[in-house]
Protein backbone atom coordinates (compact mmCIF):
# COMPACT_ATOMS: atom_id res chain seq x y z
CA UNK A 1 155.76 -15.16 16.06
CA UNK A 2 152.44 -16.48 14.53
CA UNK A 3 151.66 -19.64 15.71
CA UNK A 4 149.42 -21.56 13.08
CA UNK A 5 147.56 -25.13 13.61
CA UNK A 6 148.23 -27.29 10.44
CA UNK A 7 146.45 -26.95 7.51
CA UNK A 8 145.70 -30.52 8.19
CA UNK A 9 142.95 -30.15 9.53
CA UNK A 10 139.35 -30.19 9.76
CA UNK A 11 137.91 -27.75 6.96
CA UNK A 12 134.87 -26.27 9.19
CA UNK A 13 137.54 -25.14 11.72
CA UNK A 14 140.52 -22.68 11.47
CA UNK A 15 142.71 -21.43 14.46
CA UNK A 16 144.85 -18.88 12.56
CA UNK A 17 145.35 -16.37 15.29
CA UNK A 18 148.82 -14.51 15.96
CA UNK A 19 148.49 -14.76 19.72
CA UNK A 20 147.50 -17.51 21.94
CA UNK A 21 146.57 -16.50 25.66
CA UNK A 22 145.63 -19.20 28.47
CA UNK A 23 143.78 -17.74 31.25
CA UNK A 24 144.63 -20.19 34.39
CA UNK A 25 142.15 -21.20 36.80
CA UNK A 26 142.97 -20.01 40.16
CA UNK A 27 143.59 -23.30 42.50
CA UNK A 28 140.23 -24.48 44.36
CA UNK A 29 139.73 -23.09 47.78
CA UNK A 30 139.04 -24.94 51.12
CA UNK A 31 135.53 -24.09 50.39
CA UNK A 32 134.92 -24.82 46.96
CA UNK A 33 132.90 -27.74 45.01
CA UNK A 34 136.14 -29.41 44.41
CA UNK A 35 137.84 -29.32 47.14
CA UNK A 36 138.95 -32.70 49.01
CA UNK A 37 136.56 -33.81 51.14
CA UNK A 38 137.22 -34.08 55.22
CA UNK A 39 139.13 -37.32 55.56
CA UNK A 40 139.54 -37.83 52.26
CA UNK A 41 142.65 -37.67 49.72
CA UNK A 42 143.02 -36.29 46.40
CA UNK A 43 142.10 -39.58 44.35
CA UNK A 44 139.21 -39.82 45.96
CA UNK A 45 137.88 -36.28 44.76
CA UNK A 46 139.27 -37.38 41.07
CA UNK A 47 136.96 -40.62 41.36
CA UNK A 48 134.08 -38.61 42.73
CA UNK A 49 134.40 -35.97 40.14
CA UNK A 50 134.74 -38.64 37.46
CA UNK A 51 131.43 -40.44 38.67
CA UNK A 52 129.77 -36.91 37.76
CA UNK A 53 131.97 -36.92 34.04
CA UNK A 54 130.92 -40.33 33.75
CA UNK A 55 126.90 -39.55 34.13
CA UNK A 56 126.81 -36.92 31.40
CA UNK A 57 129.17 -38.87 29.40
CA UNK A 58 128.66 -39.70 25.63
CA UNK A 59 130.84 -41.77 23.24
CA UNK A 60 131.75 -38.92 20.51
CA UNK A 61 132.81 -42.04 18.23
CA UNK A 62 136.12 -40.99 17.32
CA UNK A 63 138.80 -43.26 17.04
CA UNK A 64 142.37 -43.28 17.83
CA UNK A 65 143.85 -40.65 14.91
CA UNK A 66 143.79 -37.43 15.76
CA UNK A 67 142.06 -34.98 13.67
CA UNK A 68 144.60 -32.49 13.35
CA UNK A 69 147.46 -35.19 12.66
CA UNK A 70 149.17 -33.34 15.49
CA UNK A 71 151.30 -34.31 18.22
CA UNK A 72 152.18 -32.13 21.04
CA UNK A 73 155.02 -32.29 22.67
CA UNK A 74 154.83 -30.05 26.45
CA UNK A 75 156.31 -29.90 29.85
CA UNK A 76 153.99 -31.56 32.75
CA UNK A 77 153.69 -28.39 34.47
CA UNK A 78 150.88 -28.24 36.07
CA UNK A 79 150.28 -24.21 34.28
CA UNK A 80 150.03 -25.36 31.00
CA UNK A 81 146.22 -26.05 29.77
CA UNK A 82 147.28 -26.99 26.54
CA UNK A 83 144.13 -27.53 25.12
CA UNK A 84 142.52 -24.27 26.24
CA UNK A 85 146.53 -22.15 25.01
CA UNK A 86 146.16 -24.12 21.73
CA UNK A 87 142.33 -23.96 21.08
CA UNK A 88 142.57 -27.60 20.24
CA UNK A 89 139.17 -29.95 21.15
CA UNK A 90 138.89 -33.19 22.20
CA UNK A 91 140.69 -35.84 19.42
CA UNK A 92 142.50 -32.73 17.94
CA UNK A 93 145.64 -34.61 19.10
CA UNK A 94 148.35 -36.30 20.64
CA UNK A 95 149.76 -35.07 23.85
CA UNK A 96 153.02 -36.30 25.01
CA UNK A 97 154.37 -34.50 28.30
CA UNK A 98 157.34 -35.16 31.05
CA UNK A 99 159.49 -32.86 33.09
CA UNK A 100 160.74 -30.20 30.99
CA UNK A 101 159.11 -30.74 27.67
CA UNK A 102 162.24 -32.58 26.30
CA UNK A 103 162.90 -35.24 23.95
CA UNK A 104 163.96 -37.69 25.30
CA UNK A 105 164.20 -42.06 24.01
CA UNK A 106 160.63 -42.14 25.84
CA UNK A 107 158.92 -39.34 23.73
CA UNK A 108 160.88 -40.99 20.57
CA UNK A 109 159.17 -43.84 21.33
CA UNK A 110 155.48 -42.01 21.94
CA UNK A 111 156.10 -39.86 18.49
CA UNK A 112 157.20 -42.52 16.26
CA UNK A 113 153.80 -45.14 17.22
CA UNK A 114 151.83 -41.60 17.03
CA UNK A 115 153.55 -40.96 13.28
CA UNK A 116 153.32 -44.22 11.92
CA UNK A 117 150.44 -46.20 13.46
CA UNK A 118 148.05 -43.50 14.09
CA UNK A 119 148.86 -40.93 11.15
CA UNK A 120 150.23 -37.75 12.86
CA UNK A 121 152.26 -35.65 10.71
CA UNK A 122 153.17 -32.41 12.38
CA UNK A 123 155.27 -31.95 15.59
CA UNK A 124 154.88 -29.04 18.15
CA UNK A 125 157.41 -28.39 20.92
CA UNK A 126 156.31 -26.75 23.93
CA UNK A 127 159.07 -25.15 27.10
CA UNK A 128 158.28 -22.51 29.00
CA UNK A 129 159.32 -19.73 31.61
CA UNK A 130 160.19 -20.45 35.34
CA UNK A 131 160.93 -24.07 34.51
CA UNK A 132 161.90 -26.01 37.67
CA UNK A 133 164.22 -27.65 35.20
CA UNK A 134 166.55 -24.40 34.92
CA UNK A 135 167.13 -24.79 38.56
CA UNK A 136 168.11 -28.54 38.58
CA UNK A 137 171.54 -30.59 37.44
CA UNK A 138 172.93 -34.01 36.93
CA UNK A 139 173.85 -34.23 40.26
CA UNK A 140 170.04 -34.84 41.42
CA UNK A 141 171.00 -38.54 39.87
CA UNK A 142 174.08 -38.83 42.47
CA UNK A 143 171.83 -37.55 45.36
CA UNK A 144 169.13 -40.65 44.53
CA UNK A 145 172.04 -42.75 44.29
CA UNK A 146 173.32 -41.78 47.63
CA UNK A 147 169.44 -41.89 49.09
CA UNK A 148 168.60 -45.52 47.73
CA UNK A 149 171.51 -47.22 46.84
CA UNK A 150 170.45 -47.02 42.82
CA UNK A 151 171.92 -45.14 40.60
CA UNK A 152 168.73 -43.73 37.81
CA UNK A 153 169.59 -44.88 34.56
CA UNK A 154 167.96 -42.00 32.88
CA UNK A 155 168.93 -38.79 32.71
CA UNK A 156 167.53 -35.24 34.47
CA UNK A 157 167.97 -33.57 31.14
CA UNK A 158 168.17 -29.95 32.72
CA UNK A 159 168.68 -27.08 30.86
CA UNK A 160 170.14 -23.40 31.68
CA UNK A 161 168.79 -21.59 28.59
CA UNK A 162 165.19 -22.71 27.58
CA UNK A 163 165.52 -21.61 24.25
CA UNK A 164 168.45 -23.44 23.35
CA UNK A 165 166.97 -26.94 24.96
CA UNK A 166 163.80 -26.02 22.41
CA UNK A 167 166.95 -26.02 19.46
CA UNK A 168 167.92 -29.12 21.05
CA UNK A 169 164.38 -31.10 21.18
CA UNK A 170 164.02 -30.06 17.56
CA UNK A 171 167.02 -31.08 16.42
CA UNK A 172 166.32 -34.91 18.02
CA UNK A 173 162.70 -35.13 16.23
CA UNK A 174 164.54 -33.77 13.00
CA UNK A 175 167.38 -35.84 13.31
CA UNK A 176 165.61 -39.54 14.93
CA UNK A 177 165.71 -42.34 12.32
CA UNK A 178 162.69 -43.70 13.34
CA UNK A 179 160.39 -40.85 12.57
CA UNK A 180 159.23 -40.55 8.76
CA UNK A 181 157.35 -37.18 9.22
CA UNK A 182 160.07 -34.15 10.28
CA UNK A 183 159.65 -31.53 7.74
CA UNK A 184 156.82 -29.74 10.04
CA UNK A 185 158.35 -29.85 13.19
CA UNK A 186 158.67 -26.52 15.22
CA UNK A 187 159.37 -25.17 18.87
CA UNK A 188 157.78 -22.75 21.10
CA UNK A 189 158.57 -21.24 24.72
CA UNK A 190 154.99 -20.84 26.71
CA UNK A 191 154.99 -17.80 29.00
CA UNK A 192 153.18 -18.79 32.31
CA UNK A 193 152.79 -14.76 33.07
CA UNK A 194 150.96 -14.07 30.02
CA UNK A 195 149.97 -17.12 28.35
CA UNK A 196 151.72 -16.34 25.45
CA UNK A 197 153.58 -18.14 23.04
CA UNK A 198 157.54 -17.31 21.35
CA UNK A 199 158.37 -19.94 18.38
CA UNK A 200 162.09 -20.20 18.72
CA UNK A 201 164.32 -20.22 16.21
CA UNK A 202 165.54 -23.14 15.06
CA UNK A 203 169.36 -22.24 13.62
């Protein structure tokens, strides 16, 4: 299905196409510019490649509302370059992520200051394939328990069927009392193959 960016936004720039593709970066080898340095840990090549950032760094003098009055809703895979799949630029808009994409009191909490303090009006819903999600249960929640002596009061929220946990996430945006703006709310399964998106039905 056509997946359109909301008319909402700015007039000199329209992303109207049918199809998004992300092409993904293959991971840096032991040789590269970014790899970690010898003795060294990850942070420290984040700082060091910040310093660089930092030196060609401008203020673009936006401020907190995004343009697009969009928020984004994805899973924290580590595939998904959601501003590259969504041709969105910087202060485009909000990006809320977590395990799985789903909606949980957290991301409630996230959309409803993004919808009423900062002006966002649209919600997009983002799964996709080969979820390490899908291959989780409750019972990860018991294991902790048994492994530190804590029960987690939050829940995994896995899913079987990726589709129908889209359905789901839709339904709790539509459905929140908090959140004013839920007439353009819709969800989408990201392929991590082919970059491509699927809107899901929402019935």
């Amino acid at each position: 299905m056509a997946f359109f960016v909301p008319s909402l936004g700015r007039p000199e720039r329209h992303v109207t196409s049918n199809v998004v593709v992300m092409t993904t970066p293959a991971a840096a080898n032991a040789g590269s510019e970014g790899a970690i340095p010898p003795g060294g840990g990850v942070t420290d090549r984040l700082v060091t490649a910040n310093r660089r950032y930092a030196e060609a760094f401008t203020d673009p003098g936006m401020d907190a509302r995004p343009v697009l009055r969009v928020a984004v809703v994805a899973c924290m895979d580590a595939r998904l370059d959601l501003h590259r799949a969504l041709g969105l630029e910087l202060g485009d808009c909000h990006t809320i992520r977590n395990a799985g994409g789903v909606v949980t009191d957290d991301v409630i909490r996230s959309l409803t200051i993004s919808q009423r303090k900062l002006g966002t009006r649209s919600v997009v819903l983002i799964h996709h394939t080969d979820c390490g999600m899908e291959s989780l249960t409750e019972d990860f929640r018991s294991e902790l328990e048994m492994e530190v002596g804590q029960r987690p009061a939050w829940a995994v929220e896995s899913f079987r069927d990726v589709d129908q946990d889209v359905r789901q996430s839709m339904r709790r945006v539509r459905t929140s009392p908090f959140l004013p703006h839920t007439d353009d709310v819709r969800g989408f399964v990201f392929d991590v193959r082919t970059g491509r998106l699927r809107e899901v039905d929402p019935a």
